[in-house]
N, C-alpha and C. Protein backbone atom coordinates (compact mmCIF):
# COMPACT_ATOMS: atom_id res chain seq x y z
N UNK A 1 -6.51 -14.39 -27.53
CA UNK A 1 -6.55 -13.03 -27.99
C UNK A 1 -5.11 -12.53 -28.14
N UNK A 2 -5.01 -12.21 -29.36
CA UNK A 2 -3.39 -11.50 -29.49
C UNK A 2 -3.36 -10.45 -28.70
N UNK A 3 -1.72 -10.10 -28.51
CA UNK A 3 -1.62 -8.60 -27.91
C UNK A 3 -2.08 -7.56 -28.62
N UNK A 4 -2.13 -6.41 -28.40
CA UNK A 4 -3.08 -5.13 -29.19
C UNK A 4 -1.78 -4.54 -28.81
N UNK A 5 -1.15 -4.12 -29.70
CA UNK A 5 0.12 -2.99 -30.16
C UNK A 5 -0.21 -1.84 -30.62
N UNK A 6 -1.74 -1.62 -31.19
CA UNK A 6 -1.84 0.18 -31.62
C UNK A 6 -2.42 0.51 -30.54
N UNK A 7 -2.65 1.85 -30.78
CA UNK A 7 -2.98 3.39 -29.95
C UNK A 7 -4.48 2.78 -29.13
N UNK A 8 -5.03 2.11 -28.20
CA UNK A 8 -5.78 1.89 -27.69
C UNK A 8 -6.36 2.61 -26.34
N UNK A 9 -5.78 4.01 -25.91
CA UNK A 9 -6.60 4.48 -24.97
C UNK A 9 -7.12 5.44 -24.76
N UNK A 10 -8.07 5.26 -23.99
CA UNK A 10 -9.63 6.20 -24.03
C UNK A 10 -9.72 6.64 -22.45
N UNK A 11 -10.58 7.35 -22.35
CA UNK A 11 -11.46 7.72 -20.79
C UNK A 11 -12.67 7.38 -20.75
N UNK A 12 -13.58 6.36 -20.48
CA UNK A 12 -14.70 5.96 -20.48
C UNK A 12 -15.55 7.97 -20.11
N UNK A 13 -16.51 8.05 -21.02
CA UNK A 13 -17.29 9.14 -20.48
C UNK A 13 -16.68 10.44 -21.57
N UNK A 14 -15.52 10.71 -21.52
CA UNK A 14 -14.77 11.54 -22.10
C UNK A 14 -14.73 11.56 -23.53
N UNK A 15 -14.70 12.59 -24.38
CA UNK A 15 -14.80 12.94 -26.26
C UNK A 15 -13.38 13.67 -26.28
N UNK A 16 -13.32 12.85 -26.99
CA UNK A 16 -11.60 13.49 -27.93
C UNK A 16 -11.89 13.64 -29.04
N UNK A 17 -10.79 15.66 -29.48
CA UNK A 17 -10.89 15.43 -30.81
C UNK A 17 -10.16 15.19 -31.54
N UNK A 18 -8.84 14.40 -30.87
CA UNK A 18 -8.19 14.19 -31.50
C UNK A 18 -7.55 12.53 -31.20
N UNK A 19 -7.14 11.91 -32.02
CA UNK A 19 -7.00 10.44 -32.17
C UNK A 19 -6.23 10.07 -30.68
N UNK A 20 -5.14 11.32 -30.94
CA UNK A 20 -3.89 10.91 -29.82
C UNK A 20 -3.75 11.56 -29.14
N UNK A 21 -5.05 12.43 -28.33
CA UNK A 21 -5.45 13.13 -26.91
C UNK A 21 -5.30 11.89 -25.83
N UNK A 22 -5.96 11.23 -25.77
CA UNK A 22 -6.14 9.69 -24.90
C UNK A 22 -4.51 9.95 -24.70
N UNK A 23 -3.86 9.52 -25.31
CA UNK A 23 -2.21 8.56 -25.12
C UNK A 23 -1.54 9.46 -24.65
N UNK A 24 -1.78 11.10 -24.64
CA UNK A 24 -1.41 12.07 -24.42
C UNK A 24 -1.64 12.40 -22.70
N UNK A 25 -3.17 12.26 -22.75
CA UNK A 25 -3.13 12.22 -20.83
C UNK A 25 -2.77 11.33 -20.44
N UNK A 26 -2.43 10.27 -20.89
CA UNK A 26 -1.73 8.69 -20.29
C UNK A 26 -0.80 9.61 -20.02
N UNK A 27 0.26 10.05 -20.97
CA UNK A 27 1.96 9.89 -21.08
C UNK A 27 1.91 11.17 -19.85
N UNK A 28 0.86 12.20 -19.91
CA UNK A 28 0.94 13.25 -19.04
C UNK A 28 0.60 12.92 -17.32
N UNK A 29 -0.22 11.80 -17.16
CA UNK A 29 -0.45 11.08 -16.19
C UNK A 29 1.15 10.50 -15.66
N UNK A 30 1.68 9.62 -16.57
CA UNK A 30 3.12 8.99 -15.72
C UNK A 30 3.97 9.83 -15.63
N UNK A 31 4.20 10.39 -16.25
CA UNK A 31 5.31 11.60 -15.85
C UNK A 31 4.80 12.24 -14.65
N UNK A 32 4.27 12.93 -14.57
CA UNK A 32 3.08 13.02 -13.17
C UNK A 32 3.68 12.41 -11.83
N UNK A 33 3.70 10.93 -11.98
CA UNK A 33 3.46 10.06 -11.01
C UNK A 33 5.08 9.94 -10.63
N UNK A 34 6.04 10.22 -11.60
CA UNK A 34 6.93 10.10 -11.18
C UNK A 34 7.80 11.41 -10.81
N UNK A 35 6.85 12.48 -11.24
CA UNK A 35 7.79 13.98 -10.38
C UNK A 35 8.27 13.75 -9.33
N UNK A 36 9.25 14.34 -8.73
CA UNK A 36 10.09 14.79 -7.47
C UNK A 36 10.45 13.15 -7.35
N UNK A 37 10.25 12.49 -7.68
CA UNK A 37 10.94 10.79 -7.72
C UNK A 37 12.99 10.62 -7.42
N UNK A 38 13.18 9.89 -6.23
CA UNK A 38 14.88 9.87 -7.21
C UNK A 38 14.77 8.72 -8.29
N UNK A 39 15.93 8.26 -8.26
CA UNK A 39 15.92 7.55 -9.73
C UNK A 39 15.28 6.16 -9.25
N UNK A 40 15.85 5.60 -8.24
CA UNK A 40 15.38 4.66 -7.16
C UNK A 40 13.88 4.51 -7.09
N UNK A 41 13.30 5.61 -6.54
CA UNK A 41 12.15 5.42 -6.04
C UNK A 41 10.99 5.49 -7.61
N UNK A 42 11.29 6.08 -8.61
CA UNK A 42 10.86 5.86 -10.06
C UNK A 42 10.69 4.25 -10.56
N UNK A 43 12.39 3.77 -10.13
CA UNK A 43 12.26 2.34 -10.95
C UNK A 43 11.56 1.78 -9.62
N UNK A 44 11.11 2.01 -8.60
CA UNK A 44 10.26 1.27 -7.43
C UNK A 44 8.85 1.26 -8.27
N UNK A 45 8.76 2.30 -8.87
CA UNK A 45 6.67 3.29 -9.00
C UNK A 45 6.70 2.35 -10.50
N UNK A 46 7.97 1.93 -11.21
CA UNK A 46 7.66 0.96 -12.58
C UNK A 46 7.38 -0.24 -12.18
N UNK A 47 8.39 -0.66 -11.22
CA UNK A 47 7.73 -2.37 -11.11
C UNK A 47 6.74 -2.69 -10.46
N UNK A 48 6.00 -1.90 -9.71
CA UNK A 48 5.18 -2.10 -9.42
C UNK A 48 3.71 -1.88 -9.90
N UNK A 49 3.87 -0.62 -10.98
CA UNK A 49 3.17 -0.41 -12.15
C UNK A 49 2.94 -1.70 -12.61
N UNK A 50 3.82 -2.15 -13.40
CA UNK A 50 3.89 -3.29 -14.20
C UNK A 50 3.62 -4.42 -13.65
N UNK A 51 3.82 -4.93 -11.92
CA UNK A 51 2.62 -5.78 -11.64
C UNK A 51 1.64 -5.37 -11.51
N UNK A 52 1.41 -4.38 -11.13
CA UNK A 52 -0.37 -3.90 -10.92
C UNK A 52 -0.72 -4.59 -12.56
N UNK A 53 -0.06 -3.97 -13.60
CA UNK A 53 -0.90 -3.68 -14.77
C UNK A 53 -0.79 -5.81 -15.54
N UNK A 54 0.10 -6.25 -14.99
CA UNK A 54 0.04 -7.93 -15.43
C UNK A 54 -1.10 -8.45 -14.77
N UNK A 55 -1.10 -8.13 -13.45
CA UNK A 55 -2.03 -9.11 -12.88
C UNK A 55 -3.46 -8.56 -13.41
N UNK A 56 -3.85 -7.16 -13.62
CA UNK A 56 -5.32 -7.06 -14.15
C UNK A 56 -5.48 -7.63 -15.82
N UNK A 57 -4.17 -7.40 -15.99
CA UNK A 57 -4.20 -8.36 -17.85
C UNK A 57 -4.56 -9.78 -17.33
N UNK A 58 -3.71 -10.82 -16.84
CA UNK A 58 -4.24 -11.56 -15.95
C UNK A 58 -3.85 -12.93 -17.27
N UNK A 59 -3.69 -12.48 -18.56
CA UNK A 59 -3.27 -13.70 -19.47
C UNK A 59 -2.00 -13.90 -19.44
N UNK A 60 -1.34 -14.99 -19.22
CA UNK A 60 -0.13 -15.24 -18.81
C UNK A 60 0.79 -15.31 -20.20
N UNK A 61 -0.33 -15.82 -21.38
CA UNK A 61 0.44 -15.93 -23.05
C UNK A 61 0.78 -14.61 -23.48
N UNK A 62 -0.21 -13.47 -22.96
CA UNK A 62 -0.36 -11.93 -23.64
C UNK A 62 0.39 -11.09 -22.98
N UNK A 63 1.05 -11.48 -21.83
CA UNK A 63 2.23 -10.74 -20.73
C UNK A 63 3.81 -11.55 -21.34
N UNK A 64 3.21 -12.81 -21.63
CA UNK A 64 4.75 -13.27 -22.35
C UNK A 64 5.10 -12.54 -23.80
N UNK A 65 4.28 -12.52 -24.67
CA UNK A 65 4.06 -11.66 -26.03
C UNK A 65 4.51 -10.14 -25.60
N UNK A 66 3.98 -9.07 -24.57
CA UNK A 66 4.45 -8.52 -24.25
C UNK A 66 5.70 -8.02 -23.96
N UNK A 67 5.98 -8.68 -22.88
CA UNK A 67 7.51 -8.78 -22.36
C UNK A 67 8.62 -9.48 -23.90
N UNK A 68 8.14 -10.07 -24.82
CA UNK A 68 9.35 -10.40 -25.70
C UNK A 68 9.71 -9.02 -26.58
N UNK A 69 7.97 -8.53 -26.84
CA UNK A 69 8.20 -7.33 -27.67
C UNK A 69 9.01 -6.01 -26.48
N UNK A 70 8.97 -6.03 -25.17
CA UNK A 70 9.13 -5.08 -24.83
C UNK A 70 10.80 -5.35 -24.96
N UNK A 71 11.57 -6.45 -25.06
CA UNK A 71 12.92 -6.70 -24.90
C UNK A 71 13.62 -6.33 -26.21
N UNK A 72 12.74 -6.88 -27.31
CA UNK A 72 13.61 -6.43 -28.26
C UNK A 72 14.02 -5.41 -29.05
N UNK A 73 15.50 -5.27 -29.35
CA UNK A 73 16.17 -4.08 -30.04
C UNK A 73 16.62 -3.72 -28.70
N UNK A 74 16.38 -4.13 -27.34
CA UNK A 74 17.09 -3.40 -26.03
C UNK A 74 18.39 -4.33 -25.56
């Protein structure tokens, strides 16, 4: 299964009326998580994000695809 690069999130249960409500409580969710954060304890709440969120992906080809797209142009 390729990686999925468009707008893919939802709230199981929940009606949006708009396409990019979903991506909107995401982005309003992490900011969230990282209030009153120092800068330290932020890049602590990412890497560990980002294993939480590899290991439930759990495909080792679709985390490599990932990680190349997330590197480049940086």
């Amino acid at each position: 299964m390729p990686l999925n690069v468009k707008a893919n999130f939802f709230e199981p249960g929940k009606r949006y009326f708009r396409a990019f409500s979903p991506g909107d409580d995401f982005y309003e969710a992490l900011i969230e998580t990282h209030r009153d954060l120092s800068d330290e304890q932020s890049a602590m709440v990412n890497a560990k994000l980002v294993l939480l969120l590899a290991n439930h992906i759990g495909d080792i080809s679709i985390l490599r695809e990932a990680m190349k797209l997330a590197r480049e142009g940086v």
